[in-house]
N, C-alpha and C. Protein backbone atom coordinates (compact mmCIF):
# COMPACT_ATOMS: atom_id res chain seq x y z
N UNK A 1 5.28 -25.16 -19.20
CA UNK A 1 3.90 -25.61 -19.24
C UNK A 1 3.18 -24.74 -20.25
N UNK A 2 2.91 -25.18 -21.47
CA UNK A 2 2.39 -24.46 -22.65
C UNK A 2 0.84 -25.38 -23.23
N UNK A 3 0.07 -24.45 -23.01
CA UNK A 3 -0.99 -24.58 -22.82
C UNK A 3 -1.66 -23.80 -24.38
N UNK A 4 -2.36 -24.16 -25.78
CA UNK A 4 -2.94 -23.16 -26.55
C UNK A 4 -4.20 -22.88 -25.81
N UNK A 5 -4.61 -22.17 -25.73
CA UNK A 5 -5.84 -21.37 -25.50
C UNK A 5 -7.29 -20.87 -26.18
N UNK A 6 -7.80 -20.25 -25.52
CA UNK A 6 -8.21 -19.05 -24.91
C UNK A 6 -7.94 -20.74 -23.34
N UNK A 7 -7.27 -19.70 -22.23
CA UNK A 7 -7.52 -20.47 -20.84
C UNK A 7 -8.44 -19.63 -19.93
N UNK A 8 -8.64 -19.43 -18.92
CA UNK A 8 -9.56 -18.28 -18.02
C UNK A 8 -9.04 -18.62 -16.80
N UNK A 9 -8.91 -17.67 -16.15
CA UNK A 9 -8.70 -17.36 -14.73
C UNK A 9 -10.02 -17.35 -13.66
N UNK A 10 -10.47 -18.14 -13.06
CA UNK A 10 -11.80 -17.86 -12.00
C UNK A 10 -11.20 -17.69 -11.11
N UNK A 11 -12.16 -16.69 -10.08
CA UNK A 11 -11.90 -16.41 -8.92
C UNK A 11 -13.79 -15.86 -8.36
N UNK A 12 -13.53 -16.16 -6.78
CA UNK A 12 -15.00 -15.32 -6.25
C UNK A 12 -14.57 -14.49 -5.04
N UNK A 13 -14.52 -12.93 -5.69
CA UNK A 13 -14.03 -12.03 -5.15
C UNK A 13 -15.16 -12.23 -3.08
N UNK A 14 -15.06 -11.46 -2.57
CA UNK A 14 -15.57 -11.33 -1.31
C UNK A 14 -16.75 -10.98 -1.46
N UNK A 15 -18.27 -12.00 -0.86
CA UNK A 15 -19.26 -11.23 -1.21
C UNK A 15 -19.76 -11.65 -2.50
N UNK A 16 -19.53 -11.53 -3.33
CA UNK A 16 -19.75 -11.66 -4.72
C UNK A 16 -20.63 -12.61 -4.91
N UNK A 17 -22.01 -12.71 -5.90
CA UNK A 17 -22.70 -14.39 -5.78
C UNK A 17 -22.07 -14.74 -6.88
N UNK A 18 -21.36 -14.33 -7.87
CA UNK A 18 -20.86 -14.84 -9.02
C UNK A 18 -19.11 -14.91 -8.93
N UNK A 19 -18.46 -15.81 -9.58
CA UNK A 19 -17.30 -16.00 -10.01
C UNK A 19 -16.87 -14.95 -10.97
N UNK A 20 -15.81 -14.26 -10.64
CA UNK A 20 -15.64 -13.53 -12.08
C UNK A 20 -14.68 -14.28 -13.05
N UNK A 21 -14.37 -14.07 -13.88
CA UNK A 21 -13.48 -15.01 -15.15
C UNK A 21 -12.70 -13.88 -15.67
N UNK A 22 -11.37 -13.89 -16.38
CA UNK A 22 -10.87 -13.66 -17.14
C UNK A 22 -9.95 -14.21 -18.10
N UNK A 23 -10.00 -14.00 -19.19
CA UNK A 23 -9.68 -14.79 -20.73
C UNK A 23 -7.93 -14.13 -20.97
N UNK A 24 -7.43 -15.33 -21.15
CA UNK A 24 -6.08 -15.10 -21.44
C UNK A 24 -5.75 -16.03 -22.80
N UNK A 25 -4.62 -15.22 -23.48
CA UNK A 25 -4.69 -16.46 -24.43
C UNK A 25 -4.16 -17.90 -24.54
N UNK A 26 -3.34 -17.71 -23.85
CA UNK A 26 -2.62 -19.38 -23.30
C UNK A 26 -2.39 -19.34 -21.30
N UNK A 27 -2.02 -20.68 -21.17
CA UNK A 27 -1.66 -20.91 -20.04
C UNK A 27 -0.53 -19.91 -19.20
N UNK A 28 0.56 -19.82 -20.26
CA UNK A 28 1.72 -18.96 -19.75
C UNK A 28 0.93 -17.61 -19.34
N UNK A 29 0.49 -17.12 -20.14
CA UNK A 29 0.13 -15.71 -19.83
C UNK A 29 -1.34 -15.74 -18.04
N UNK A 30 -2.04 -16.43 -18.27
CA UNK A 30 -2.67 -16.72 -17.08
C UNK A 30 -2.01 -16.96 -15.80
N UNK A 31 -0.86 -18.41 -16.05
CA UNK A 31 0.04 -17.97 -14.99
C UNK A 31 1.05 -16.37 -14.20
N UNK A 32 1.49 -16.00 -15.32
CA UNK A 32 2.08 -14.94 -15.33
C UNK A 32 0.70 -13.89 -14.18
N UNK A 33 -0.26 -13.73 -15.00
CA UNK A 33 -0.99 -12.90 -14.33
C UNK A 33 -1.66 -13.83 -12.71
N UNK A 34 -1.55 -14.46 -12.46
CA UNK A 34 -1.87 -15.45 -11.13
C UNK A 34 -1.07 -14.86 -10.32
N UNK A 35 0.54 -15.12 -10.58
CA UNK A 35 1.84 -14.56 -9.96
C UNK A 35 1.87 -13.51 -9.80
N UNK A 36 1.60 -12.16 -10.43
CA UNK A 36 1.88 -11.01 -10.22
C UNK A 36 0.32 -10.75 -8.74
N UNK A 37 -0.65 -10.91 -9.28
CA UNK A 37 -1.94 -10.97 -8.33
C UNK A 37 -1.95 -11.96 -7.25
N UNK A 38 -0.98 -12.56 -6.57
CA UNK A 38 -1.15 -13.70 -5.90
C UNK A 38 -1.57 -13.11 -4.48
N UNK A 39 -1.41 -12.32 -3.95
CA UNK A 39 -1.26 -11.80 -2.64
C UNK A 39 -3.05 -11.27 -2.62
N UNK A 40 -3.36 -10.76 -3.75
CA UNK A 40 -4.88 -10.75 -3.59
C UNK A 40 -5.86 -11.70 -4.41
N UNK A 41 -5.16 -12.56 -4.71
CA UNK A 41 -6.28 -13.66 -5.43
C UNK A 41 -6.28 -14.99 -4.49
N UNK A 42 -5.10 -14.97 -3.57
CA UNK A 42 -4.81 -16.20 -2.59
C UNK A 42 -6.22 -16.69 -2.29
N UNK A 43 -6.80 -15.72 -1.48
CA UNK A 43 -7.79 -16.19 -0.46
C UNK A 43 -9.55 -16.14 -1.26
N UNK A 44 -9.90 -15.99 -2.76
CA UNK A 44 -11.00 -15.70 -3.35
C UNK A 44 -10.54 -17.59 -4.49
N UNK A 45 -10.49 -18.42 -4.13
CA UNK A 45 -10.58 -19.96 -5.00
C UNK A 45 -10.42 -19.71 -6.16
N UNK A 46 -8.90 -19.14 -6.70
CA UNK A 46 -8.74 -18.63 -7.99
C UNK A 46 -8.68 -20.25 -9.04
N UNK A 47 -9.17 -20.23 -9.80
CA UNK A 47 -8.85 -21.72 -10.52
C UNK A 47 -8.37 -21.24 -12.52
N UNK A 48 -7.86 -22.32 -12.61
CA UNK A 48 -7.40 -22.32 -14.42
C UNK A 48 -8.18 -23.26 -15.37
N UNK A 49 -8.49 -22.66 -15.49
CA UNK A 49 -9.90 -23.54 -16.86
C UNK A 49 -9.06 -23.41 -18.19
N UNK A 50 -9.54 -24.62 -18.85
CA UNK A 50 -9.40 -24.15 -20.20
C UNK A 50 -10.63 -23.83 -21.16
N UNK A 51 -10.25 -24.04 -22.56
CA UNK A 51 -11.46 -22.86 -23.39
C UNK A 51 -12.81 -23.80 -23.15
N UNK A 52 -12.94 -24.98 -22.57
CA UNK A 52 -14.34 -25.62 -22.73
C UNK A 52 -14.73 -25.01 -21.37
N UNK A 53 -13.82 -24.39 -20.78
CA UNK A 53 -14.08 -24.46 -19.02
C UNK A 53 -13.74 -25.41 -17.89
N UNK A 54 -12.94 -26.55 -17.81
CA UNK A 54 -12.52 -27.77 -18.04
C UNK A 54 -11.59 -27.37 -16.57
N UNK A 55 -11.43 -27.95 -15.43
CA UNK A 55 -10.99 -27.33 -14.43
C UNK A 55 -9.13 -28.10 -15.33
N UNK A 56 -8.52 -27.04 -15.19
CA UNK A 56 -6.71 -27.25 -15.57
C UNK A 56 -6.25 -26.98 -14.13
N UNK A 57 -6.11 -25.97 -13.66
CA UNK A 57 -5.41 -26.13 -12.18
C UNK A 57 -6.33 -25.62 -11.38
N UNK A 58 -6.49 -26.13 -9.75
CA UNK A 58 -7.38 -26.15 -9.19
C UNK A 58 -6.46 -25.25 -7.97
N UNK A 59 -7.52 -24.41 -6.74
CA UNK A 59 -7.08 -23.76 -5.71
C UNK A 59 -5.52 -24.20 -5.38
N UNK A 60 -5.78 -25.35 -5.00
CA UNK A 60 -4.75 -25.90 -4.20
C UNK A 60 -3.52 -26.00 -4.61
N UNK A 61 -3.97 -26.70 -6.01
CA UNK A 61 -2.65 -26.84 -6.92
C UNK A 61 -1.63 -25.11 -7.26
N UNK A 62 -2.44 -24.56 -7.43
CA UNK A 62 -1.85 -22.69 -7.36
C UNK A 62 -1.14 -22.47 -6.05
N UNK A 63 -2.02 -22.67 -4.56
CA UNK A 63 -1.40 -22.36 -3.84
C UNK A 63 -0.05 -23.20 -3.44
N UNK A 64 0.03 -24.42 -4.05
CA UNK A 64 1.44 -25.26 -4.15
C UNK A 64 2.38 -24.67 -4.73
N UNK A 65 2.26 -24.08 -5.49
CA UNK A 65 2.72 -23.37 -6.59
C UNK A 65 3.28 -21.82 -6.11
N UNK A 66 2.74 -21.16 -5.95
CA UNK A 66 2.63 -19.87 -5.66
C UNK A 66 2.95 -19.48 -4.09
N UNK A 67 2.56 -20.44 -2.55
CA UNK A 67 3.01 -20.18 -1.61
C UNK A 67 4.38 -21.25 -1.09
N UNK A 68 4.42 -21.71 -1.85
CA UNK A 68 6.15 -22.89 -1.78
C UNK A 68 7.24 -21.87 -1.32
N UNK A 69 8.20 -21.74 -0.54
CA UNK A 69 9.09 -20.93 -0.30
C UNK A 69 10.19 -21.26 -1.65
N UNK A 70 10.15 -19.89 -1.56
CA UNK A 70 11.46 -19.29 -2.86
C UNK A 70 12.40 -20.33 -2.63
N UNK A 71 12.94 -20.27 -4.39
CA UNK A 71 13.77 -21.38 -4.71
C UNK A 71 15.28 -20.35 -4.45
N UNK A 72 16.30 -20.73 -4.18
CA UNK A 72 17.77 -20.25 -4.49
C UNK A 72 17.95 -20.51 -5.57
């Protein structure tokens, strides 16, 4: 799944009135960083935008993704 970029990562930490964002340069690399952070981004509606802001993957679709039991 190759995505050109800039994509962004949203999430709304606990509390927070704002969403924070972070800028990655393509899709791969956003995923990558989703996966490594998954255990604390699960529960804050992390989403994948692209550069207009454009919802690309949504909560749900991540947690399909990310809580699916391990493949063999």
């Amino acid at each position: 799944m190759s995505q050109t970029g800039p994509v962004y990562l949203r999430w709304r930490p606990t509390g927070a009135p704002a969403p924070e964002m972070e800028r990655f340069d393509d899709l791969d690399a956003a995923l990558d960083a989703v996966e490594q952070r998954w255990e604390s981004l699960r529960d804050h509606a992390p989403q994948i935008l692209d550069a207009r802001r454009v919802l690309l993957l949504s909560t749900e679709q991540l947690r399909g993704e990310f809580d699916a039991a391990p493949q063999a």
